[in-house]
Protein backbone atom coordinates (compact mmCIF):
# COMPACT_ATOMS: atom_id res chain seq x y z
CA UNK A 1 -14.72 -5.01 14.40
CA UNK A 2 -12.64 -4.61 11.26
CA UNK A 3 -14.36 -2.53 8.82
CA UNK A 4 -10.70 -1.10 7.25
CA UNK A 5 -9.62 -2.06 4.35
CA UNK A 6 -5.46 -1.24 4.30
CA UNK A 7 -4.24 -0.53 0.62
CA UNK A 8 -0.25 -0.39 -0.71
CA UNK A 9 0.13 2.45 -3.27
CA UNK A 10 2.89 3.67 -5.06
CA UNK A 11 1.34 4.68 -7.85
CA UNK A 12 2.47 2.04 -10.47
CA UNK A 13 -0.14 0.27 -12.36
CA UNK A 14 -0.64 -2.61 -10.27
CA UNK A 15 -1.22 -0.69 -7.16
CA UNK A 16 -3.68 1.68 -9.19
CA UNK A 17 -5.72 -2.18 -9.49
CA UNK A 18 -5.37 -2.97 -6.36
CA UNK A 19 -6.63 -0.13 -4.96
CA UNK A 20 -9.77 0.03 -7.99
CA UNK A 21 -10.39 -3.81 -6.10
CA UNK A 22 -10.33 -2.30 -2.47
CA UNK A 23 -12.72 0.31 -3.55
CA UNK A 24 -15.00 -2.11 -4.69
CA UNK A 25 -14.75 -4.53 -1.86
CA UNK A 26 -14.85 -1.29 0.27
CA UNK A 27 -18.39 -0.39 -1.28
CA UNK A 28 -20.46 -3.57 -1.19
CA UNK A 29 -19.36 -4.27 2.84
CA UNK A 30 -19.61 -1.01 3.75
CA UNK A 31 -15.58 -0.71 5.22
CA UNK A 32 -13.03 2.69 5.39
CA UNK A 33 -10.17 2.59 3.08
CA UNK A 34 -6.66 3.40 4.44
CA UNK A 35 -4.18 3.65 1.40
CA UNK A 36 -0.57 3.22 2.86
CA UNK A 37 2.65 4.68 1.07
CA UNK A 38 5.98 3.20 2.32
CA UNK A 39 9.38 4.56 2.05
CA UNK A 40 12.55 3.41 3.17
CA UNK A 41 14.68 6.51 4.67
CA UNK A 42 17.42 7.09 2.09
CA UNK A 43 20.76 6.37 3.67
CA UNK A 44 22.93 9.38 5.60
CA UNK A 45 25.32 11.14 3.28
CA UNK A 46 26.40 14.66 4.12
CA UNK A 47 23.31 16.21 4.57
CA UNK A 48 21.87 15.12 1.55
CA UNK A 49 19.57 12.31 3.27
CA UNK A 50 16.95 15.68 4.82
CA UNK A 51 16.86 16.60 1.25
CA UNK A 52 15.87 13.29 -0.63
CA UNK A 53 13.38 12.15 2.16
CA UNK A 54 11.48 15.66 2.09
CA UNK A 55 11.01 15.06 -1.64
CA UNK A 56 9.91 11.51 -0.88
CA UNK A 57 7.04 12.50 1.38
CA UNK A 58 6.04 15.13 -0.97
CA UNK A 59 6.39 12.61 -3.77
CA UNK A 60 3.52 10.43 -1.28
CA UNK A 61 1.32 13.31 -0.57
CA UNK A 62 1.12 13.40 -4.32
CA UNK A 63 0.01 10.23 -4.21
CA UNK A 64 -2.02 10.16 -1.61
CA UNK A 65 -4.08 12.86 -2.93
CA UNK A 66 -4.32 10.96 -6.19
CA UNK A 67 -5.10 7.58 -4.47
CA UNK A 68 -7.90 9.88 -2.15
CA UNK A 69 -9.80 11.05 -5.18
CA UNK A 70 -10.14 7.39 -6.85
CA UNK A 71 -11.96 6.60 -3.46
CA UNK A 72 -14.09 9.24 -2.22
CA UNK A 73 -15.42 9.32 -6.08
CA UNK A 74 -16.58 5.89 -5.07
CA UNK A 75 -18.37 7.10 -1.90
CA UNK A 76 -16.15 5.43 0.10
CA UNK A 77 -14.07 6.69 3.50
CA UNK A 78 -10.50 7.33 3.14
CA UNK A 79 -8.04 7.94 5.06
CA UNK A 80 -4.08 8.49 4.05
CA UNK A 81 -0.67 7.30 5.67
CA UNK A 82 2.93 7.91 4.97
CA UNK A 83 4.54 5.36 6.83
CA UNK A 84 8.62 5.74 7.28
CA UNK A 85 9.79 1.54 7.08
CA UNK A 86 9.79 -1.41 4.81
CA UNK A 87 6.76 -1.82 2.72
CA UNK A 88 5.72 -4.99 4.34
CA UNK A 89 6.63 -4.73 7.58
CA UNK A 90 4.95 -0.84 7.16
CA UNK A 91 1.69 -2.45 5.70
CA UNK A 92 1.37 -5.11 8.16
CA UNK A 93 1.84 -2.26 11.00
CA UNK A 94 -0.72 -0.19 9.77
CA UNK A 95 -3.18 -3.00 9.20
CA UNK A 96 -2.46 -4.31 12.94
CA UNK A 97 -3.32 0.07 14.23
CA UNK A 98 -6.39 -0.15 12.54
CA UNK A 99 -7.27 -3.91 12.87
CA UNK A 100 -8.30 -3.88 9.37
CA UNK A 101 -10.15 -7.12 7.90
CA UNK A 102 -7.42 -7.47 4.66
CA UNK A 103 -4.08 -6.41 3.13
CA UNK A 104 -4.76 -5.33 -0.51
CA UNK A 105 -1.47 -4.94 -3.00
CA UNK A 106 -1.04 -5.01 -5.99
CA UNK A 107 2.09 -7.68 -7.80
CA UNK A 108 4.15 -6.01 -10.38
CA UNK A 109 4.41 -9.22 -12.94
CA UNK A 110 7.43 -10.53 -11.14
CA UNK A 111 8.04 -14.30 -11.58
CA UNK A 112 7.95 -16.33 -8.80
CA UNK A 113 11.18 -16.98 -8.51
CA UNK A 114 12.00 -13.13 -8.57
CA UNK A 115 9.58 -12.32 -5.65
CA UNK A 116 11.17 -15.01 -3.63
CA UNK A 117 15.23 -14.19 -4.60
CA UNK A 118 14.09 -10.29 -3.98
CA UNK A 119 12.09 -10.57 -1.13
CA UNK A 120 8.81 -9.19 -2.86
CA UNK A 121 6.54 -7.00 -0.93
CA UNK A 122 3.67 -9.67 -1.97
CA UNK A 123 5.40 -11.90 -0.84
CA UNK A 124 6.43 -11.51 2.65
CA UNK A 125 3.10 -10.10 2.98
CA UNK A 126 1.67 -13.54 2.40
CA UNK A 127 3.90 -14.95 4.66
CA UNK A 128 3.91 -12.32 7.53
CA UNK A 129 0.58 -11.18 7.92
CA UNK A 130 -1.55 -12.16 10.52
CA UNK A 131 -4.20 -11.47 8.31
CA UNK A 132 -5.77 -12.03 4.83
CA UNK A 133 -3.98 -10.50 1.78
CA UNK A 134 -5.20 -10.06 -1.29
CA UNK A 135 -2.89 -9.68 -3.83
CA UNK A 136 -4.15 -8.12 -7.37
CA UNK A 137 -2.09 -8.82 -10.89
CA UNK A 138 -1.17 -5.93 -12.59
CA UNK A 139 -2.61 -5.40 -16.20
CA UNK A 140 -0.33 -7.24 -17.82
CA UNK A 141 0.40 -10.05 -15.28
C-alpha cells in the first residue's frame, strides 16, 4: 500500500509550499513523508570535485533538518534522503523504493516555454512518472 508521500526540497520558496501541501495531505490520510534533496555530482577537476560535493551534502543535511522540523511539528512521519542524480530521474527513483502514492514539487514561476526549452524538473516529472505529481506554484507564480 502506498502511504508515502515523496517531497523535492531545495529549500527555495516553492519547495518550502510544496512541502507545507504534502504535510497537509500527509495529515488528513494518515501517510509518511519522505523529503528528497537531489544533487548532480559536480564535474572532476583536480581534486576539487571531493571538495564541492562534501559541501553539497552538508548543504542537504541542512536542509533536511530544516525540511524535518516543518513536518514532525505537524505530527507527521518523516524520513530524509540525499539522493546523488538528476532531480527527476532522483525523485521518480525514490518514489518507485518506497512505492509512494504522489510526487509533490514545487514550480519556480518558470513560463511554460522555459520549463520545456530547460527541461524543468516539473516537467519531466509530469511526463516520466509512473505516478501522480502534484506540482505546487510558488508564492508568486
Amino acid at each position: 500500500m502506498a502511504d508515502q508521500i515523496v517531497v523535492g526540497f531545495d529549500d527555495s520558496d516553492g519547495a518550502r509550499r510544496a512541502l507545507d501541501r504534502a504535510v497537509e495531505l500527509a495529515s488528513r490520510a494518515g501517510y509518511a513523508i519522505t523529503v528528497v534533496f537531489c544533487f548532480e555530482p559536480p564535474a572532476v577537476r583536480a581534486g576539487g570535485a571531493v571538495d564541492q560535493r562534501d559541501v553539497i551534502e552538508s548543504f542537504g543535511r541542512e536542509l533536511l533538518e530544516g525540511a524535518r522540523s516543518r513536518v514532525t511539528a505537524a505530527g507527521v512521519d518523516f524520513a530524509g534522503e540525499l539522493v546523488d542524480g538528476r532531480p527527476a530521474e532522483g525523485l521518480i527513483a525514490a518514489a518507485d523504493e518506497h512505492d509512494a502514492a504522489i510526487i509533490v514539487v514545487g514550480h519556480h514561476g518558470e513560463g511554460p516555454l522555459r520549463g520545456a526549452l530547460l527541461g524543468a524538473t516539473a516537467n519531466k516529472l509530469l511526463h516520466l512518472a509512473g505516478r501522480p505529481v502534484l506540482v505546487v506554484p510558488a508564492p508568486e507564480d
